[in-house]
Protein backbone atom coordinates (compact mmCIF):
# COMPACT_ATOMS: atom_id res chain seq x y z
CA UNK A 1 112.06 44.31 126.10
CA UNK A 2 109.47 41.47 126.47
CA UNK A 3 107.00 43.91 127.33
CA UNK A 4 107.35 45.86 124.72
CA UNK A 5 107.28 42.84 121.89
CA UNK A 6 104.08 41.72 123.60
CA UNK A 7 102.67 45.43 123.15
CA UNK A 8 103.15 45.02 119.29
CA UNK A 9 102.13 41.78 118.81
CA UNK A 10 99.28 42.92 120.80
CA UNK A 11 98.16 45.56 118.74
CA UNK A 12 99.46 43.94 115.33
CA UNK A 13 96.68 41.53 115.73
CA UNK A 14 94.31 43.64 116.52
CA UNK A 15 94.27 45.18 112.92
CA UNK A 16 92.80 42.51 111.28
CA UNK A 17 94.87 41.15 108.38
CA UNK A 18 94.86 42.94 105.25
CA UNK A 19 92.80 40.66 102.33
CA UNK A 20 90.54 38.80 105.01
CA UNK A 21 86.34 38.14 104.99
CA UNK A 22 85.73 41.44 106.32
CA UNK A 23 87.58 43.13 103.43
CA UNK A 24 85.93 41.00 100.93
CA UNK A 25 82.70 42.47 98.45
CA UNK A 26 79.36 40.76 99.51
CA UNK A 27 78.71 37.15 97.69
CA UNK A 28 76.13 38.09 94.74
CA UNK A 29 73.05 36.16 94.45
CA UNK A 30 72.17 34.04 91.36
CA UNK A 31 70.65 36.31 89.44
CA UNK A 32 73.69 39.00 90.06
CA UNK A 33 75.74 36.09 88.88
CA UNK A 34 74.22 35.88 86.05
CA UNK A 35 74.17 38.77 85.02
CA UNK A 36 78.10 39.34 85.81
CA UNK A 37 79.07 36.84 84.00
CA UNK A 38 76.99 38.33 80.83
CA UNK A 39 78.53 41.14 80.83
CA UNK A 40 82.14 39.42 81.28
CA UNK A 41 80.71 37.69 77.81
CA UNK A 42 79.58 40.56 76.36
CA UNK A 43 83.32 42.56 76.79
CA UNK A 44 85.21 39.79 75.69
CA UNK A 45 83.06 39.34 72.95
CA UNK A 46 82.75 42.82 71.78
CA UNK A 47 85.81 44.31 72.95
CA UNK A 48 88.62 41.60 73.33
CA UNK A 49 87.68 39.03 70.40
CA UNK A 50 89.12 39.94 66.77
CA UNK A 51 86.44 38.39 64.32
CA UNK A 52 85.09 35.57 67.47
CA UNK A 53 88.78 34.67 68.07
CA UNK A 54 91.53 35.35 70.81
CA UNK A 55 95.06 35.22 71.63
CA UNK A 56 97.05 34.38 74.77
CA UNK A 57 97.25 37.25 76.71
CA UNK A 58 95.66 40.88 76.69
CA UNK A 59 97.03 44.09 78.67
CA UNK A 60 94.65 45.45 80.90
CA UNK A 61 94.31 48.53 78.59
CA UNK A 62 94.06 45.73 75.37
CA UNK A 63 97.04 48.03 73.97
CA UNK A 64 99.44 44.64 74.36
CA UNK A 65 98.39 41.66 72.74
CA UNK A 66 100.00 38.26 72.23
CA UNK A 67 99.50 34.97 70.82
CA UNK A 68 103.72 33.30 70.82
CA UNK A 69 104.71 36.66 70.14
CA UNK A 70 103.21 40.55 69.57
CA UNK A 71 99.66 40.66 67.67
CA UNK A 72 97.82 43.34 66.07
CA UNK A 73 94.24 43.77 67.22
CA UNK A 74 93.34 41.46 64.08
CA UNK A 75 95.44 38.80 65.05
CA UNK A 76 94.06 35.52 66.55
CA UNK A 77 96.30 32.02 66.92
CA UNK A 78 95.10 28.99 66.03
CA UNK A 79 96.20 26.10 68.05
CA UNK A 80 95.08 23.04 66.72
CA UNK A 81 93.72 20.49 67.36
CA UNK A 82 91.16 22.56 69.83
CA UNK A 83 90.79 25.59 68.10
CA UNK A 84 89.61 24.75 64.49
């Protein structure tokens, strides 16, 4: 019975564990950086912003939006005093 625990553990760890450095996408340089995070800007702003302002939380699809409670794709919440 030992034997056969040792034999799993055994090969258990030699799978590597799932979500570790190996798995994991190169680190971009600067420049790639850069340019990532324009294009993060660039979606928001074009695609996720109603009129340059947002609400709380998207769906992945942007079909669900919500501010503190359902929006329309025209909606944005003001929260002051930040916002304004």
């Amino acid at each position: 019975m030992l034997s056969r625990l040792l034999a799993v553990i055994v090969v258990l760890c030699g799978m590597g564990v799932p979500g570790s450095a190996e798995d994991a996408p190169a680190a971009l340089g600067k420049d790639e950086g850069v340019a990532a995070m324009h294009k993060a800007v660039g979606f928001f702003r074009e695609e996720v912003s109603a009129e340059g302002g947002y609400l709380w939380r998207y769906s992945a699809d942007l079909a669900r939006r919500e501010g503190e409670g359902k929006a329309h794709a025209s909606t944005v919440w003001v929260q002051p005093p930040g916002t304004p």
